[in-house]
Every structure is written in structure tokens, then in C-alpha cells.
N, C-alpha and C. Protein backbone atom coordinates (compact mmCIF):
# COMPACT_ATOMS: atom_id res chain seq x y z
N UNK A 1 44.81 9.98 -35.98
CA UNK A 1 44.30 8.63 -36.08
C UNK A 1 43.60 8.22 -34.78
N UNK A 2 44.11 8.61 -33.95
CA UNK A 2 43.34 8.33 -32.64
C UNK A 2 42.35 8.93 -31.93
N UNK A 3 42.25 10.06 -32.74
CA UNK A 3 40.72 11.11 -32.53
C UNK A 3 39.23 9.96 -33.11
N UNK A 4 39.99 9.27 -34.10
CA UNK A 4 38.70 8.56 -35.31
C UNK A 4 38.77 7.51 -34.41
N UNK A 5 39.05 7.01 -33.83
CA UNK A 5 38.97 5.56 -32.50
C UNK A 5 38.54 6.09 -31.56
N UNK A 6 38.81 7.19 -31.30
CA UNK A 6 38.05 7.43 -29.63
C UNK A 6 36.36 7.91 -30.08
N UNK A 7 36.27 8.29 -31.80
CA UNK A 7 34.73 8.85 -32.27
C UNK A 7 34.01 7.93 -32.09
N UNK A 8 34.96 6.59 -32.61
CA UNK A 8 33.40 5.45 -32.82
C UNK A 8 33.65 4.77 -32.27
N UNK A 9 33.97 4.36 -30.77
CA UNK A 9 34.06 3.67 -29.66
C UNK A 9 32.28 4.95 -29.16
N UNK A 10 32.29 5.75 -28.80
CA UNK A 10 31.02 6.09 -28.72
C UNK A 10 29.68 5.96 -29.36
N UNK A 11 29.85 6.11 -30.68
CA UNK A 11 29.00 5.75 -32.19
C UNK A 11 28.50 4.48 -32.26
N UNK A 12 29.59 3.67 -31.79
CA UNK A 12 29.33 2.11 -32.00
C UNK A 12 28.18 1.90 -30.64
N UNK A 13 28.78 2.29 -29.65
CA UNK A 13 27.84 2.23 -28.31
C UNK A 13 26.46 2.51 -28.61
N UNK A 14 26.15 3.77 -28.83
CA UNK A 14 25.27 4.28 -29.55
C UNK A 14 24.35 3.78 -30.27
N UNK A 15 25.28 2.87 -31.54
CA UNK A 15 23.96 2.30 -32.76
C UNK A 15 23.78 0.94 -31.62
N UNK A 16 24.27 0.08 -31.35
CA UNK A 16 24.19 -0.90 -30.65
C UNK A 16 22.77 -0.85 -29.09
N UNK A 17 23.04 0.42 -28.08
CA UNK A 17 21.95 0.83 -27.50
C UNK A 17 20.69 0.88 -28.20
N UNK A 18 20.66 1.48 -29.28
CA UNK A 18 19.68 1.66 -29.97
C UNK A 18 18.76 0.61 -31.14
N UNK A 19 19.76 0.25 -31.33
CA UNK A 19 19.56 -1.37 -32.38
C UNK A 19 18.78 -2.45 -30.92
N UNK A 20 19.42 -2.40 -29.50
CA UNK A 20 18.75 -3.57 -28.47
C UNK A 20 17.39 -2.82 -28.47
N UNK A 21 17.44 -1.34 -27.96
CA UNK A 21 16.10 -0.75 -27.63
C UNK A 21 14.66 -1.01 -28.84
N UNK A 22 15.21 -0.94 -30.07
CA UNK A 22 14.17 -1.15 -30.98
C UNK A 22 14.02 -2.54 -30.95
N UNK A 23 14.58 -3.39 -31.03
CA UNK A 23 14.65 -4.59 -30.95
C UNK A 23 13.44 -4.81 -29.45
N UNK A 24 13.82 -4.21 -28.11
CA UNK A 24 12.65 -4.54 -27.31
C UNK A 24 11.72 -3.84 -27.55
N UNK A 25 11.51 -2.75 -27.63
CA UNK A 25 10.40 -1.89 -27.78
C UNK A 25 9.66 -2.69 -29.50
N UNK A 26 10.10 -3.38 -29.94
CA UNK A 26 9.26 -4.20 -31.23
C UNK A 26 8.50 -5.07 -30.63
N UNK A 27 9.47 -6.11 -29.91
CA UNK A 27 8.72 -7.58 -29.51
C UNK A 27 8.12 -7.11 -28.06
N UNK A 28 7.96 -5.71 -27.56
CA UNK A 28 6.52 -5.42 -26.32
C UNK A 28 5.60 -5.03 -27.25
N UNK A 29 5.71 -4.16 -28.51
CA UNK A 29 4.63 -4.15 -29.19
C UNK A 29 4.11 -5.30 -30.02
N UNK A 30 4.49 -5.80 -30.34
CA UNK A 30 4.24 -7.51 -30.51
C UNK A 30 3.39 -7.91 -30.05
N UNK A 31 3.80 -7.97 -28.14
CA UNK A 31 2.72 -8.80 -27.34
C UNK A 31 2.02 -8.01 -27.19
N UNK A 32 1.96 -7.05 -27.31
CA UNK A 32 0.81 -5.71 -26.61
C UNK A 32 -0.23 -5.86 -28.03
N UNK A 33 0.03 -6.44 -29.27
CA UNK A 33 -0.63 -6.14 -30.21
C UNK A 33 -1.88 -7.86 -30.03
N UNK A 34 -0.38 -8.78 -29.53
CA UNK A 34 -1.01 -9.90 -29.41
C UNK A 34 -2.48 -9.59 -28.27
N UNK A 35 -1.79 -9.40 -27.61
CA UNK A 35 -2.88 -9.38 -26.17
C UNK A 35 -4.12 -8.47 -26.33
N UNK A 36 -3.92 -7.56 -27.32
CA UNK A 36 -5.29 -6.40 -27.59
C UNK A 36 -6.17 -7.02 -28.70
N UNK A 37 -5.52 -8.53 -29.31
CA UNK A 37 -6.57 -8.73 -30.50
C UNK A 37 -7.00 -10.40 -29.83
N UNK A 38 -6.33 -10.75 -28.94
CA UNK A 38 -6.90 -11.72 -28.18
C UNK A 38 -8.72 -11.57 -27.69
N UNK A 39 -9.17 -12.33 -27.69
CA UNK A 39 -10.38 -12.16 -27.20
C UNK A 39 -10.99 -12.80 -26.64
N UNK A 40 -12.45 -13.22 -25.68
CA UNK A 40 -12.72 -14.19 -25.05
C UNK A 40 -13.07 -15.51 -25.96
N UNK A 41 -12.34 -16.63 -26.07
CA UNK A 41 -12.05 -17.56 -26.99
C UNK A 41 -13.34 -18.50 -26.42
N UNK A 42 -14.49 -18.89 -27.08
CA UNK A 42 -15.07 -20.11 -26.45
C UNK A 42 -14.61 -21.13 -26.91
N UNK A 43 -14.34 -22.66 -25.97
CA UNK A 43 -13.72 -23.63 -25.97
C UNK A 43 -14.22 -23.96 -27.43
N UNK A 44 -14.96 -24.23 -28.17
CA UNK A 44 -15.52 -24.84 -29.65
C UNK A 44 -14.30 -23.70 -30.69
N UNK A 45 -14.03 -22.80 -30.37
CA UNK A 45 -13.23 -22.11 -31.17
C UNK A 45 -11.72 -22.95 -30.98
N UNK A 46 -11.26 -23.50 -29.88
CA UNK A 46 -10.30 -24.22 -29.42
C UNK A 46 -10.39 -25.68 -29.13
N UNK A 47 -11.05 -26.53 -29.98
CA UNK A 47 -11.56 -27.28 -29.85
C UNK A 47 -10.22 -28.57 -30.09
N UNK A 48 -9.13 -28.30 -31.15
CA UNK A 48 -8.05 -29.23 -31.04
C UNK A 48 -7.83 -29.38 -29.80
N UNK A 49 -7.68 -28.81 -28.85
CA UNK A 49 -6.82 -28.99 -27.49
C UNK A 49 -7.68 -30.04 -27.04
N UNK A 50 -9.05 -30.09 -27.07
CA UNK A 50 -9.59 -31.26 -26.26
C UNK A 50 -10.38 -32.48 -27.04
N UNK A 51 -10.41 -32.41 -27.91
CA UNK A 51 -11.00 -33.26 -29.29
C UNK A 51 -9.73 -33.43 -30.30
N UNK A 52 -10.12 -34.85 -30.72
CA UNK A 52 -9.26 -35.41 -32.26
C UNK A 52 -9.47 -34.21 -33.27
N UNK A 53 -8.62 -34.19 -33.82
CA UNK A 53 -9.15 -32.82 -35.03
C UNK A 53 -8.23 -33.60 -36.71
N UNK A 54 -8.28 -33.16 -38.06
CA UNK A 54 -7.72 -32.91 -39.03
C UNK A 54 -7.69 -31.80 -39.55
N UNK A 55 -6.45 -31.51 -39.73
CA UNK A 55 -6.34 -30.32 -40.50
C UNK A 55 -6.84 -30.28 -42.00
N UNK A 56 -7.85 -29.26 -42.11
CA UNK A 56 -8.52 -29.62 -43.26
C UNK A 56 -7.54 -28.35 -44.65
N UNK A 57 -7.06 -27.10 -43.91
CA UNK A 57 -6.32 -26.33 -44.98
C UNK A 57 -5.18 -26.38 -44.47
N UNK A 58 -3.93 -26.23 -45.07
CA UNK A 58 -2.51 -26.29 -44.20
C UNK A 58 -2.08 -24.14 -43.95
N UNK A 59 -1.19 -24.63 -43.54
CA UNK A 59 -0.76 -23.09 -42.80
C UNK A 59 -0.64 -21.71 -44.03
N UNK A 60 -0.89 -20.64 -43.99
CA UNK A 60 -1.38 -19.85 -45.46
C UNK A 60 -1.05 -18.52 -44.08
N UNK A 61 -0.37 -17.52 -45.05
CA UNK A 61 -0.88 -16.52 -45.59
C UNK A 61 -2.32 -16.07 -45.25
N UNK A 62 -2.07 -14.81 -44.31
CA UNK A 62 -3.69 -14.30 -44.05
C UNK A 62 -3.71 -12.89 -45.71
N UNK A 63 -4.77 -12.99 -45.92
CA UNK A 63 -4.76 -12.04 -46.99
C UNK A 63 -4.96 -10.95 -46.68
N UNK A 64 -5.04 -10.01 -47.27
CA UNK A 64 -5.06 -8.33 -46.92
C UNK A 64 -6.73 -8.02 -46.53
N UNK A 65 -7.13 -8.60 -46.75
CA UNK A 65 -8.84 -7.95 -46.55
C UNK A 65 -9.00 -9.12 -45.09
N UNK A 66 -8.64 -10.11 -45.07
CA UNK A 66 -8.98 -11.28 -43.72
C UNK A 66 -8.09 -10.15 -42.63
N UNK A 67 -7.04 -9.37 -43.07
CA UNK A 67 -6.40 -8.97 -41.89
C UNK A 67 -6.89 -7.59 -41.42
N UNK A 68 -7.97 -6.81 -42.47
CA UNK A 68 -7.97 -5.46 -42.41
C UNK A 68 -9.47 -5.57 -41.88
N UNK A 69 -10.49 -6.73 -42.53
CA UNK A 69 -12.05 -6.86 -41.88
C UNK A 69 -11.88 -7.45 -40.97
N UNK A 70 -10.79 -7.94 -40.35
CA UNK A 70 -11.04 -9.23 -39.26
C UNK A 70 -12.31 -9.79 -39.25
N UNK A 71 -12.12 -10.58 -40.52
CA UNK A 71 -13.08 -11.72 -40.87
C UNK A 71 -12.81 -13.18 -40.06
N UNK A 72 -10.92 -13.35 -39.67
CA UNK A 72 -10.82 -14.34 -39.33
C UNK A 72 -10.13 -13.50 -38.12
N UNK A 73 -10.53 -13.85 -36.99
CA UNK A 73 -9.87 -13.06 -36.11
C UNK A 73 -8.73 -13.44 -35.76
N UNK A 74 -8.12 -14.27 -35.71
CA UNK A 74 -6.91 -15.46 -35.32
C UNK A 74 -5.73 -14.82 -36.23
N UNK A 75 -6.28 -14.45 -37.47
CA UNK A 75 -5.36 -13.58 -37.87
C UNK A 75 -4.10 -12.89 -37.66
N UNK A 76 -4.83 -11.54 -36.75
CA UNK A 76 -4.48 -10.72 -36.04
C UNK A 76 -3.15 -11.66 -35.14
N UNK A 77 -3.19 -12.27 -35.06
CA UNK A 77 -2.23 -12.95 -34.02
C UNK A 77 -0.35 -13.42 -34.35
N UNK A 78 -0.56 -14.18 -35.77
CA UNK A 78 0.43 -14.51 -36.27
C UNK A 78 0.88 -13.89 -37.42
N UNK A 79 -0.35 -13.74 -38.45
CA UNK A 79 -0.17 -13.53 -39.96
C UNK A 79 -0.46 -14.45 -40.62
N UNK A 80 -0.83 -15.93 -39.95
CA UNK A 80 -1.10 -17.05 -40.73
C UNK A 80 -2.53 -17.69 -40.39
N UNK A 81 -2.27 -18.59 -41.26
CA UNK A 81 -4.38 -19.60 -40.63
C UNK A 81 -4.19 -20.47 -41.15
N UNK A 82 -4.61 -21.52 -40.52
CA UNK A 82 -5.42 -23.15 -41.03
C UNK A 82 -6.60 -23.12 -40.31
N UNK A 83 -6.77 -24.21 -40.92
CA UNK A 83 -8.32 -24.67 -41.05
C UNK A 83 -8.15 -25.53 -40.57
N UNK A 84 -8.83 -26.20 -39.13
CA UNK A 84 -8.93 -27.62 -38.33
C UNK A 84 -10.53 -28.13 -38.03
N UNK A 85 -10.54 -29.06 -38.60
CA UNK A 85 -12.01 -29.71 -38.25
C UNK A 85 -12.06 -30.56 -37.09
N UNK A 86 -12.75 -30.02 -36.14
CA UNK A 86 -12.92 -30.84 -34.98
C UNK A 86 -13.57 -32.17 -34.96
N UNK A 87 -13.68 -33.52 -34.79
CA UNK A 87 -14.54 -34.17 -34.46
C UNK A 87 -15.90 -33.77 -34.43
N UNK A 88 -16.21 -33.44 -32.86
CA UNK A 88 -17.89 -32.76 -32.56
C UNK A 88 -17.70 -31.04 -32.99
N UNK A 89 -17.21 -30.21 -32.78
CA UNK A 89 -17.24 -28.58 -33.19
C UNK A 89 -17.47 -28.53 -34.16
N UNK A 90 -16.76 -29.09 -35.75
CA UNK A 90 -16.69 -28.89 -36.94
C UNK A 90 -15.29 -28.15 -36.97
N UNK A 91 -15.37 -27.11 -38.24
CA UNK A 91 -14.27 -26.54 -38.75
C UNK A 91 -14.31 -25.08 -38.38
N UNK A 92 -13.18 -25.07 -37.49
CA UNK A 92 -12.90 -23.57 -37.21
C UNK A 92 -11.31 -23.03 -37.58
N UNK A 93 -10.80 -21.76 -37.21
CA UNK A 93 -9.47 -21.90 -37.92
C UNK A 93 -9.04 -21.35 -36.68
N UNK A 94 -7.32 -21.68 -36.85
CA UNK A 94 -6.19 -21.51 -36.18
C UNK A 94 -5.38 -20.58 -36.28
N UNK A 95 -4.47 -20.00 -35.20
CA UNK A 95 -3.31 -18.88 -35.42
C UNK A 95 -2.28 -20.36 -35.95
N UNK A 96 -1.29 -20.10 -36.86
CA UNK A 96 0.27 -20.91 -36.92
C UNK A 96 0.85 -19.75 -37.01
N UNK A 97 2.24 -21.05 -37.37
CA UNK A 97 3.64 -20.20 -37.59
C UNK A 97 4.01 -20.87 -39.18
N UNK A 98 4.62 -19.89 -39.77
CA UNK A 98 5.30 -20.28 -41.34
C UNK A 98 6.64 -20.72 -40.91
N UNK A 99 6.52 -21.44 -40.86
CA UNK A 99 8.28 -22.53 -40.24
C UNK A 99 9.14 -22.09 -41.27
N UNK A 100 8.97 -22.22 -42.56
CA UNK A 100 9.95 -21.68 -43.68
C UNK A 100 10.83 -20.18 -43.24
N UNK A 101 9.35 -19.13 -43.18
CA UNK A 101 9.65 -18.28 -43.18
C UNK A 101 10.66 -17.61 -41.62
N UNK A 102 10.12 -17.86 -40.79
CA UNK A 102 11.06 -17.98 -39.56
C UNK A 102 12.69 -18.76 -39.32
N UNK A 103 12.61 -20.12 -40.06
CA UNK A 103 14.03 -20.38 -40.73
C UNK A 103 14.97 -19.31 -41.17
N UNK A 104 13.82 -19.26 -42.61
CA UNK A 104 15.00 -17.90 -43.32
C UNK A 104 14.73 -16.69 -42.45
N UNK A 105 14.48 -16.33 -41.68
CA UNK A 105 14.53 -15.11 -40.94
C UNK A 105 16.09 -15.71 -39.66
N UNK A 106 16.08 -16.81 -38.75
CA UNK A 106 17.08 -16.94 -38.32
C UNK A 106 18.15 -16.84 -39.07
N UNK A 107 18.63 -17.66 -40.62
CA UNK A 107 19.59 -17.80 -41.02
C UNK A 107 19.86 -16.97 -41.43
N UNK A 108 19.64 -16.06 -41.55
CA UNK A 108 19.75 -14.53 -42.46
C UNK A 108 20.26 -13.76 -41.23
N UNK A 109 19.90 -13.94 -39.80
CA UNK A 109 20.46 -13.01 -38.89
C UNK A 109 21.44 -13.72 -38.47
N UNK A 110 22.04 -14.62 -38.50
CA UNK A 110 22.85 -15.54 -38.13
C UNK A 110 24.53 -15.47 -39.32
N UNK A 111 23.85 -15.32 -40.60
CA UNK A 111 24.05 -14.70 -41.86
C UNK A 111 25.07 -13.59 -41.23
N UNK A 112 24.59 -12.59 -40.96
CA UNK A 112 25.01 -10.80 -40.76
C UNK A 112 25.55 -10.79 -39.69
N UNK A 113 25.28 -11.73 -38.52
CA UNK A 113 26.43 -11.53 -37.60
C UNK A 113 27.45 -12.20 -37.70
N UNK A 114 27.46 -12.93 -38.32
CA UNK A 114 28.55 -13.69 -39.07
C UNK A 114 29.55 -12.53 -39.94
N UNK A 115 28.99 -12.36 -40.81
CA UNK A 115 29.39 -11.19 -41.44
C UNK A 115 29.77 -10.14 -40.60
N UNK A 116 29.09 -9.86 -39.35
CA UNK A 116 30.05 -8.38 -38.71
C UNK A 116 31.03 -9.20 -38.16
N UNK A 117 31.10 -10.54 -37.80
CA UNK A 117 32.31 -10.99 -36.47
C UNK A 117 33.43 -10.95 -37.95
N UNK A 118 32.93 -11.53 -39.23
CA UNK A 118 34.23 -11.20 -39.95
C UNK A 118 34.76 -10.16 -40.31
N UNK A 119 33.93 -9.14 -40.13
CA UNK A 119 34.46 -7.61 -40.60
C UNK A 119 35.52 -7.22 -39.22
N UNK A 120 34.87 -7.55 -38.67
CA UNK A 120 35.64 -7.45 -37.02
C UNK A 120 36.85 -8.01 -37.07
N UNK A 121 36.50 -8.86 -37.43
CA UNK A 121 37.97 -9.68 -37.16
C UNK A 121 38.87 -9.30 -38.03
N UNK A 122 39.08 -8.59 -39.01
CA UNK A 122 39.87 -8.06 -40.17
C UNK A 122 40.00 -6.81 -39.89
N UNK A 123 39.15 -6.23 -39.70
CA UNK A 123 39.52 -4.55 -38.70
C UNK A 123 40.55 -5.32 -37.50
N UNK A 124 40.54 -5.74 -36.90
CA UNK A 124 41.44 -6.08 -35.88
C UNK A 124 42.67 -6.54 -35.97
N UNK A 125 42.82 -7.96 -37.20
CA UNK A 125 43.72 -8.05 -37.56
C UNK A 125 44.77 -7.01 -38.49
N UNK A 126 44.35 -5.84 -39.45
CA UNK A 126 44.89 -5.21 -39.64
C UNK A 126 45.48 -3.78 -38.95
N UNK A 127 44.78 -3.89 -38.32
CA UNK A 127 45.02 -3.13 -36.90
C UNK A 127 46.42 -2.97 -36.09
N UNK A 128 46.01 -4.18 -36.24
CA UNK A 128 47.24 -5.23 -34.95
C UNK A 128 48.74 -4.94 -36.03
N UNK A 129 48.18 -5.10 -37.42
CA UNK A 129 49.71 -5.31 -38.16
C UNK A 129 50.21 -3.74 -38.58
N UNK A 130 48.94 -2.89 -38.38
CA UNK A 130 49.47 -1.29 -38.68
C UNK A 130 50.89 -1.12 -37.36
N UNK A 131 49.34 -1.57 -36.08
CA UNK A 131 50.59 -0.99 -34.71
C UNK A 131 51.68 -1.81 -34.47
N UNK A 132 51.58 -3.15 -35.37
CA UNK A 132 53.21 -4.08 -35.20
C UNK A 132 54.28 -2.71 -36.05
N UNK A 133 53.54 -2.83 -37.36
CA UNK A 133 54.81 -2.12 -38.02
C UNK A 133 55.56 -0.56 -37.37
N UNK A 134 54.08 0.43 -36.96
CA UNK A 134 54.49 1.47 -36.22
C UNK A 134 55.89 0.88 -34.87
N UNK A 135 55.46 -0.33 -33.85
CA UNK A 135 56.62 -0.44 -33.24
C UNK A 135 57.41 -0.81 -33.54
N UNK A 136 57.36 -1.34 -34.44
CA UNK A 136 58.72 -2.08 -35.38
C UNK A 136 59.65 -0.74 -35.67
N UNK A 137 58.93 0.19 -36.68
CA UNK A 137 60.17 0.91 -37.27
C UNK A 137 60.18 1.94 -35.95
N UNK A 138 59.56 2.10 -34.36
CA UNK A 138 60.16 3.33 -33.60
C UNK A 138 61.44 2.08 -32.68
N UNK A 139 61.30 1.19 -33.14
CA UNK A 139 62.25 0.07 -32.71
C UNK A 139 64.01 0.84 -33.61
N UNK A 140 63.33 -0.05 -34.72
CA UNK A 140 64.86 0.79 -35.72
C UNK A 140 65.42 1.95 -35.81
N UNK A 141 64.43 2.65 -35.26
CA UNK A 141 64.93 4.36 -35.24
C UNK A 141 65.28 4.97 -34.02
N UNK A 142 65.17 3.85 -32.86
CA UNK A 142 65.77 4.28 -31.53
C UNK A 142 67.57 3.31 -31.57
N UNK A 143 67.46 2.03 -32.64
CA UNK A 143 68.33 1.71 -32.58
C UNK A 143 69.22 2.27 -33.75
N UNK A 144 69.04 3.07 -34.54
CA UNK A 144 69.17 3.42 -35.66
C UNK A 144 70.16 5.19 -34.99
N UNK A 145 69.19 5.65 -33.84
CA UNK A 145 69.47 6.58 -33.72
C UNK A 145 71.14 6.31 -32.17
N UNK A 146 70.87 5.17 -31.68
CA UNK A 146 71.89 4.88 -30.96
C UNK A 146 73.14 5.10 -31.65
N UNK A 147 73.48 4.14 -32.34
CA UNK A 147 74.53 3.79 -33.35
C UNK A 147 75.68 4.56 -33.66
């Protein structure tokens, strides 16, 4: 029994090293993907920041051909687009974020670690009541064997 505890005290180390490393090595390719489709932006392309604007389409879904022709280049950035009409520029479009979708992406990881702290915690607690009972009965059998 104690060969299989000393296996995955290493194993566990292991997936865990490896689960952080992909985890960084994702979000540097991320920015590295961000930063290579960035481009020299002229201010009329960014024209909310310094002009009144309305949003003329709300936040969408880039489609498979806007992301593969980079028709909309902004694209490339998030996965999403609106449409903002400037005052003086007119209508150019925007990188967003899908707020929905980032929600359910937290609660869902929030979800599973939830779920491992309870798996954890029941591996532990039964644990605890295997090695109560093991000292329990070398208890009775040292007093057992006094007698």
C-alpha cells in the first residue's frame, strides 16, 4: 500500500508541472500571436478613444473566412468584432471580448477545482479512517496480546 503513495506523490507532481507549463507556454503564445497580428493602427482606425462614437453592430463572432482572409484584421486579436461609428471617421470595427463566453469559461474552472478539492477531501478523509482503524486494532492486539 505504500509503494502506490510514494508512486503518485511523484505522478501528481508531474501532471501538475506540466498542466502550469502548458498553461504558460499557451497564454505567451497568446501574446506572441497578439503582438504578430498587431499592426501599425492609424488613429481613424481608433477613433473611439478620441471621438464620441455608437456602436453600430454589437460584439459577434468573427467568421471563418473574416479570420482566414483577414478581411477584418482586428479579428486576429480576440475572435470577436463590432462595428463603431465614429462621429468624424465613420464606421470602422473593433477587437471585444464575449463576456458570456469568458463567464462560462471561469465558472466551469472554478466548477473542477471545486470538484478536485472535493475529491481531495474524501481521499483524505477516508484515508484518515483506514489509518484510525489500522491503529485501532494494532492497539487491541498489543493489548490483546498483554493479557
Amino acid at each position: 500500500m505504500s509503494a502506490s503513495i510514494g508512486l503518485s506523490k511523484p505522478v501528481l507532481l508531474i501532471f501538475f508541472t506540466y498542466s502550469s507549463l502548458h498553461c504558460l507556454s499557451v497564454s505567451a503564445a497568446e501574446q506572441t500571436k497578439v503582438k504578430s497580428t498587431a499592426r501599425a493602427v492609424t488613429s481613424s482606425e481608433e477613433c473611439w478613444l478620441q471621438e464620441k462614437y455608437e456602436v453600430v453592430e454589437k460584439c459577434r463572432p468573427c467568421r471563418q473566412f473574416e479570420m482566414t482572409s483577414n478581411s477584418i484584421p482586428v479579428c486576429a486579436v480576440t475572435g470577436y468584432v463590432e462595428k463603431v461609428s465614429c462621429k468624424n471617421s465613420g464606421e470602422v470595427h473593433r477587437s471585444c471580448h464575449n463576456m458570456r463566453a469568458e463567464e462560462s469559461a471561469f465558472w466551469t474552472f472554478e466548477g473542477v477545482w471545486f470538484g478536485v478539492f472535493v475529491a481531495g477531501y474524501i481521499a483524505v478523509f477516508l484515508r484518515q479512517r483506514i489509518l484510525d482503524g489500522a491503529a485501532t486494532a494494532r492497539v487491541h492486539k498489543q493489548i490483546a496480546n498483554s493479557v
